[in-house]
Protein backbone atom coordinates (compact mmCIF):
# COMPACT_ATOMS: atom_id res chain seq x y z
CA UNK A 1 181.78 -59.89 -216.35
CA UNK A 2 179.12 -62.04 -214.91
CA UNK A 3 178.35 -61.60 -210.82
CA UNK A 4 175.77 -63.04 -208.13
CA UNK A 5 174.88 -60.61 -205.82
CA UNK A 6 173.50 -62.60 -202.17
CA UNK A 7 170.35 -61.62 -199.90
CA UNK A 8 171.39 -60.72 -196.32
CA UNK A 9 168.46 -61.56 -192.83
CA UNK A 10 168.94 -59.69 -190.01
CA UNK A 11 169.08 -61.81 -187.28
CA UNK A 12 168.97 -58.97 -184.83
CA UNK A 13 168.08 -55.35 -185.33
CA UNK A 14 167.55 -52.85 -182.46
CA UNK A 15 166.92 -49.13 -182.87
CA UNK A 16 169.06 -47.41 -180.47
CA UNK A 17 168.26 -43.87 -181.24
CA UNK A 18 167.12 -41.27 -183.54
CA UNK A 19 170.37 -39.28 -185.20
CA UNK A 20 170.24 -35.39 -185.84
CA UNK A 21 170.79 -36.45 -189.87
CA UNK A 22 166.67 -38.28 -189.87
CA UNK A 23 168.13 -41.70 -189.22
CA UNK A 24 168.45 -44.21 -186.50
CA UNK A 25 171.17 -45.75 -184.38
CA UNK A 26 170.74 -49.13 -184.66
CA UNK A 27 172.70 -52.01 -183.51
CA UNK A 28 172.06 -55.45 -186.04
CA UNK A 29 173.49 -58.73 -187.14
CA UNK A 30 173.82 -59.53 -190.73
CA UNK A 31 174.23 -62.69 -192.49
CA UNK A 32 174.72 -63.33 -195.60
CA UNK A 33 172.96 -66.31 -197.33
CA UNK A 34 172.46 -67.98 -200.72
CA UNK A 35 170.13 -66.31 -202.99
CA UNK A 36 171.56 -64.31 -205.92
CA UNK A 37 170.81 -61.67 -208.36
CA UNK A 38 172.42 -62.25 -211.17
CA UNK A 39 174.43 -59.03 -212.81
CA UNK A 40 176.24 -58.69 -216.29
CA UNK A 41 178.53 -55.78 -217.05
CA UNK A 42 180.08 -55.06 -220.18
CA UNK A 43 182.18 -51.90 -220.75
CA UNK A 44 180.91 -49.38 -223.49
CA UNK A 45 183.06 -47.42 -225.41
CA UNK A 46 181.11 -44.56 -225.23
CA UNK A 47 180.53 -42.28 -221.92
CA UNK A 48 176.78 -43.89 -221.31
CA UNK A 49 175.41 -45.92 -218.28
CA UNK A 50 172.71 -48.26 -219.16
CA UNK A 51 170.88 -50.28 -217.10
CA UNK A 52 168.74 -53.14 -218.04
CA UNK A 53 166.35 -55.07 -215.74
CA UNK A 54 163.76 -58.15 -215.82
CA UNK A 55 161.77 -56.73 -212.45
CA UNK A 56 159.62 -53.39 -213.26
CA UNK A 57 160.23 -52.41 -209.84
CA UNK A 58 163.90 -51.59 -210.00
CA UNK A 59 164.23 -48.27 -211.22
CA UNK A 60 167.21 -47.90 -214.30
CA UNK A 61 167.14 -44.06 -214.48
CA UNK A 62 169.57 -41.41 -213.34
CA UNK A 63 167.49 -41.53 -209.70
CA UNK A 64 167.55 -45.40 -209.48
CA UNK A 65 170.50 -46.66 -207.28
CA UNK A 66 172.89 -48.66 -209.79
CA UNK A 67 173.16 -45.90 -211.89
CA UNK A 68 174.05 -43.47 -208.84
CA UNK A 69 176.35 -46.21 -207.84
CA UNK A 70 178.14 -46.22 -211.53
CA UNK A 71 178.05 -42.15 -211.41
CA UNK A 72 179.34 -41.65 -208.13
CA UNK A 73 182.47 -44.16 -208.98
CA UNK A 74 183.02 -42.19 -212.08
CA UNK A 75 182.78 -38.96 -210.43
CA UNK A 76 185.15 -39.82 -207.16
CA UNK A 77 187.99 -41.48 -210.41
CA UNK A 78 187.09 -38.74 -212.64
CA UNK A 79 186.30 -41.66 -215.09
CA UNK A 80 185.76 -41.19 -219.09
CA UNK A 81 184.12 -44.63 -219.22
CA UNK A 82 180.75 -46.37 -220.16
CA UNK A 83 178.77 -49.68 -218.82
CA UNK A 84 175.98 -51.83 -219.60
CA UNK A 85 174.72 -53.47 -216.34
CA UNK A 86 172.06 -56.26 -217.31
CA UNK A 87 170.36 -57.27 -213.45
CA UNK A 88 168.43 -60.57 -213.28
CA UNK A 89 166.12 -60.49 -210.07
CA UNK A 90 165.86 -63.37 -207.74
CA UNK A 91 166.07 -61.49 -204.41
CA UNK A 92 162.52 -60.09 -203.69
CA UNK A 93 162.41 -56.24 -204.35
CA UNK A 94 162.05 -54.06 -201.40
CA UNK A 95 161.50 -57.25 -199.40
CA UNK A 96 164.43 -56.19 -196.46
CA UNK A 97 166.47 -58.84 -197.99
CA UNK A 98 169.13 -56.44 -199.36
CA UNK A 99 168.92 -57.20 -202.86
CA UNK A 100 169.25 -53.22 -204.04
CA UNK A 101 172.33 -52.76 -201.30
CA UNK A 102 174.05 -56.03 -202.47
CA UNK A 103 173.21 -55.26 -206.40
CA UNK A 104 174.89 -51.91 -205.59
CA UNK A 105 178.00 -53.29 -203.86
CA UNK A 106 178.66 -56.06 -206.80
CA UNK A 107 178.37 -53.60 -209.42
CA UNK A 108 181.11 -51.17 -207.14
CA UNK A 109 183.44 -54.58 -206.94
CA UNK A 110 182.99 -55.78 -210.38
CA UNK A 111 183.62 -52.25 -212.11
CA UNK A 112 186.71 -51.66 -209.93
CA UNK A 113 188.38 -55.04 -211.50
CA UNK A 114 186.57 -54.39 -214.70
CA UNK A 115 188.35 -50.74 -214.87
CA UNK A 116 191.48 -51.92 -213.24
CA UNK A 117 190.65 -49.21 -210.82
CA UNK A 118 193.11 -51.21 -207.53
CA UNK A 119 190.42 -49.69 -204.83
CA UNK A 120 190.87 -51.40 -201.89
CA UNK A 121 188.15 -52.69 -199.75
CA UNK A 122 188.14 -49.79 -197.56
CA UNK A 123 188.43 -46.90 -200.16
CA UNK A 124 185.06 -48.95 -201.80
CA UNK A 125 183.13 -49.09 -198.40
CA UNK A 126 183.75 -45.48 -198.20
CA UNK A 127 181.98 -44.88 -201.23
CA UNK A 128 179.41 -47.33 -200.43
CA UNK A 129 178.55 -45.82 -197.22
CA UNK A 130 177.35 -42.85 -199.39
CA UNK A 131 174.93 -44.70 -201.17
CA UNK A 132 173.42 -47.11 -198.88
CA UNK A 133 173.27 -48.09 -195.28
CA UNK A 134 173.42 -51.76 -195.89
CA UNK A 135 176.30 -51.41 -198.47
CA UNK A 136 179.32 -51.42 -196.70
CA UNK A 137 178.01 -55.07 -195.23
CA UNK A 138 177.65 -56.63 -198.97
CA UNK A 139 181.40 -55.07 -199.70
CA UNK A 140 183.02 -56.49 -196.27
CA UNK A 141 182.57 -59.76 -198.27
CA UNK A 142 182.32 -61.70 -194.64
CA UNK A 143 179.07 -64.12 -193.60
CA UNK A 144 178.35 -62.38 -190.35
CA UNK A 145 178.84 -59.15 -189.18
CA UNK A 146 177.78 -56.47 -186.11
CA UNK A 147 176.77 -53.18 -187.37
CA UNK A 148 176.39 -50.09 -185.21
CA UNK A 149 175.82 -46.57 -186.82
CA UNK A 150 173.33 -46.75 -189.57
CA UNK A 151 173.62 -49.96 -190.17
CA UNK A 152 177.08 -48.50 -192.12
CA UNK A 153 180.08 -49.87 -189.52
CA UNK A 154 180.45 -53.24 -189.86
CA UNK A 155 182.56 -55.11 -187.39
CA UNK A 156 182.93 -58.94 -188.83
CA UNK A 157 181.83 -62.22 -186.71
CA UNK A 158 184.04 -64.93 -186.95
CA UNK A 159 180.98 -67.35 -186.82
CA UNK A 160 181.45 -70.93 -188.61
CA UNK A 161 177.50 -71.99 -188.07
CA UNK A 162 175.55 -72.88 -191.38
CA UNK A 163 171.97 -72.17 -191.14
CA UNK A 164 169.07 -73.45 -193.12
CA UNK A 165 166.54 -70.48 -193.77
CA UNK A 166 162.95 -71.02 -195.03
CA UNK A 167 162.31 -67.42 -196.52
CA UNK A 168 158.63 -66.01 -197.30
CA UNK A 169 158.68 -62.74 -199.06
CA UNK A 170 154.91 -61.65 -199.36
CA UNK A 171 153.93 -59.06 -202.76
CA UNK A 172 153.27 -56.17 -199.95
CA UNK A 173 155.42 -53.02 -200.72
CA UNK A 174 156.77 -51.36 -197.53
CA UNK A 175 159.29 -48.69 -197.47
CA UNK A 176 161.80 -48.55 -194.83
CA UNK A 177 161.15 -45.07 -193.77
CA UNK A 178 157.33 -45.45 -193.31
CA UNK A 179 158.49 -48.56 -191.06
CA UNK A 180 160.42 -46.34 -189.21
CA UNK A 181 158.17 -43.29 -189.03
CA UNK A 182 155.76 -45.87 -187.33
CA UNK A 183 158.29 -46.81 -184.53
CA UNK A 184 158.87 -43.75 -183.81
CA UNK A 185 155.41 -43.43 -183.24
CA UNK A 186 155.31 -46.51 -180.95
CA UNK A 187 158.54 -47.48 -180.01
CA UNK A 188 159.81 -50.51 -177.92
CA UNK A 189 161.13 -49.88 -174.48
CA UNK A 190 164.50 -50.47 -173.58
CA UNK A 191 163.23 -52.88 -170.26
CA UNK A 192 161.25 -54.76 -172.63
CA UNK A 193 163.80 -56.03 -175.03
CA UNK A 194 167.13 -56.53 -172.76
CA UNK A 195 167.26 -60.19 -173.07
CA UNK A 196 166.41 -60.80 -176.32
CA UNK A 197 168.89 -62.20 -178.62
CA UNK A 198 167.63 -62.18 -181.88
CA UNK A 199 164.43 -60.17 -182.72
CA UNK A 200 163.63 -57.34 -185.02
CA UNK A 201 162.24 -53.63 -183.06
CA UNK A 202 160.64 -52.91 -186.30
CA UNK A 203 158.64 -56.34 -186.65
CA UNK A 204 155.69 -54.35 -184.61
CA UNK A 205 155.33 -51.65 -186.96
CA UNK A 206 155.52 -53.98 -190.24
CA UNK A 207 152.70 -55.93 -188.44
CA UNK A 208 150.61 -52.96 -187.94
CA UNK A 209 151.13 -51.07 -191.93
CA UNK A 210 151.08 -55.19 -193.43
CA UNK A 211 148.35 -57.60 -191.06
CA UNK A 212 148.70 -60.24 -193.47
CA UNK A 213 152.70 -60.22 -192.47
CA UNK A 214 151.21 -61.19 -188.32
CA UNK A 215 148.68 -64.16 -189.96
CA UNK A 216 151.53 -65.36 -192.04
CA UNK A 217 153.80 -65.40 -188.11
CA UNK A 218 150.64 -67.25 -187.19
CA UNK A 219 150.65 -69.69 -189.96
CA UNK A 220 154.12 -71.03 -188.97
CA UNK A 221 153.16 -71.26 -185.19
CA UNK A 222 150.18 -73.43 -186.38
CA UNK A 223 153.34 -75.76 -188.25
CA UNK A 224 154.99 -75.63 -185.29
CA UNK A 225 157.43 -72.59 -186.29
CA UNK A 226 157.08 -70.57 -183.11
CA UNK A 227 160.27 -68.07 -183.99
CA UNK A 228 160.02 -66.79 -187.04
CA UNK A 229 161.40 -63.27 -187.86
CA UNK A 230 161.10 -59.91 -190.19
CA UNK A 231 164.39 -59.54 -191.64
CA UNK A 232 164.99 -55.55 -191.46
CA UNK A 233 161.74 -53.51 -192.38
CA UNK A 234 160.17 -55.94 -193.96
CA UNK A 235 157.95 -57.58 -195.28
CA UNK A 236 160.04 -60.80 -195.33
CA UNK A 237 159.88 -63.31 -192.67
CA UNK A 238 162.07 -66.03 -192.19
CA UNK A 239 162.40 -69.18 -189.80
CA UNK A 240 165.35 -71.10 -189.59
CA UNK A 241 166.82 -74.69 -189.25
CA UNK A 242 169.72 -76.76 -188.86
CA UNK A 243 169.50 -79.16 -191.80
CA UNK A 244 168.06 -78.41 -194.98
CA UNK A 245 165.38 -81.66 -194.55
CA UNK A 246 163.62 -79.53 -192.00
CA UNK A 247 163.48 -76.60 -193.65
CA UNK A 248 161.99 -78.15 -196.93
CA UNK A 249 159.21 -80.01 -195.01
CA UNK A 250 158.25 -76.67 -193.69
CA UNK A 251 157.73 -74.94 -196.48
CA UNK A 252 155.63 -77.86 -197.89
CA UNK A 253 153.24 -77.33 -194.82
CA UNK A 254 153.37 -73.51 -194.66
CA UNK A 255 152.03 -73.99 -198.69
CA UNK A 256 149.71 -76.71 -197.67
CA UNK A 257 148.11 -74.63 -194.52
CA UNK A 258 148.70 -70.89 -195.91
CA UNK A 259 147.14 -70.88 -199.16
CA UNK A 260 147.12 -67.57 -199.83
CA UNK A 261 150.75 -68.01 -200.68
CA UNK A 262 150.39 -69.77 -203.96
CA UNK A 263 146.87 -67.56 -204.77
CA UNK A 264 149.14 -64.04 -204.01
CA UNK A 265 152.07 -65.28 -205.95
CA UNK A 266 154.23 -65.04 -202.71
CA UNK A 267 157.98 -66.11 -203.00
CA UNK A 268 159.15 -68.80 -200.91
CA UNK A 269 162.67 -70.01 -200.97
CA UNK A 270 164.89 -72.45 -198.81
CA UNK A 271 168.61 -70.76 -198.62
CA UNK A 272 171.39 -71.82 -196.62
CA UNK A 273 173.98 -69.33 -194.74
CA UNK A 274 176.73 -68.05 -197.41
């Protein structure tokens, strides 16, 4: 069975609290858009889970998250089955792009009709939820959505707009709890923020752990991009557009004017909304 796993942007993301679990209340807007992973899975007729990558920086042990994702369905259907999941990376890793969440939710949906397992969408999303705070999103299977809680409850929009994205994904490794360690440190106030639409709370304290992520905002307000975004911790950044034109001349200037995209072996991609 051969799947395509999509990126999600947030569009919005505000922290709304700190929970008594570690985590944060936050209140976001996903969308979905067109850049795949590519995943393979073929059923073994042994008990074994192996997991094959291209990109060194997924992890394919017992710790990594598609095999958790293939135990914990076995475990919850006391399942006697094996499964070789072959991932082909096009979504940046650890990027706040989603690839890992959405990688996680294909494999759930693609082993529940490769098992004939008949889980609907909500027995899935429960399972999900237990893995991953943006997986319940990837398994809704909608193009926008709310999401309150973690991240987890997902409340679909019944938006029609396509969007044109110009995506920049620079080769700085954040992890999402550092990010949010440092707003905790320095958060945003409440006044501040009341009438903004779309923004990111975290964008601040990506800036201040990645400086290269604040010249790279810079860059595109020197092209004339004066809202660009981090989609969720980071270190992505993304402007958008309404026709695709616009968003390929763009990136041609942003590589023209930013060279330090093609020396640092940045990824830069022009995806529409899925």
């Amino acid at each position: 069975m051969i799947l395509h796993a999509p990126a999600k942007v947030n569009l919005r993301l505000r922290i709304v609290g700190k929970r008594p679990d570690g985590y944060h209340n936050i209140e976001t807007i996903f969308e979905r858009i067109a850049l795949f992973d590519k995943i393979t899975l073929r059923s073994l007729k042994n008990n074994k889970i192996n997991i094959f990558c291209d990109h060194s920086g997924v992890p394919r042990g017992k710790t990594g998250l598609i095999y958790r994702t293939v135990s914990l369905l076995k475990k919850e259907k006391r399942l006697q089955k094996g499964v070789e999941v072959k991932i082909v990376k096009k979504i940046p890793v650890a990027a706040g792009l989603g690839g890992g969440s959405s990688d996680a939710a294909s494999v759930l949906m693609g082993l529940n009709k490769l098992w004939k397992l008949s889980l609907g969408k909500h027995e899935l999303i429960r399972i999900g939820r237990r893995l991953g705070a943006d997986i319940p999103f990837f398994l809704s299977n909608v193009t926008f959505a709310r999401a309150t809680g973690k991240g987890d409850k997902i409340m679909p929009l019944r938006w029609k707009r396509k969007i044109w994205h110009l995506l920049i994904s620079p080769k700085i490794k954040l992890l999402s709890k550092d990010i949010y360690r440092a707003y905790d440190k320095n958060p945003i106030s409440v006044m501040k923020r009341t009438k903004i639409l779309i923004g990111n709370d975290l964008e601040r304290s990506v800036m201040q752990k990645a400086p290269l992520v604040g010249k790279l905002k810079d860059a595109l307000k020197d092209i004339g991009l004066t809202h660009s975004l981090v989609s969720g911790s980071g270190p992505s950044i993304f402007t958008i557009f309404d026709r695709r034109k616009e968003a390929e001349k763009a990136k041609k200037l942003l590589v023209k004017g930013f060279p330090v995209i093609k020396k640092k072996g940045w990824q830069i991609f022009v995806a529409p909304t899925l």
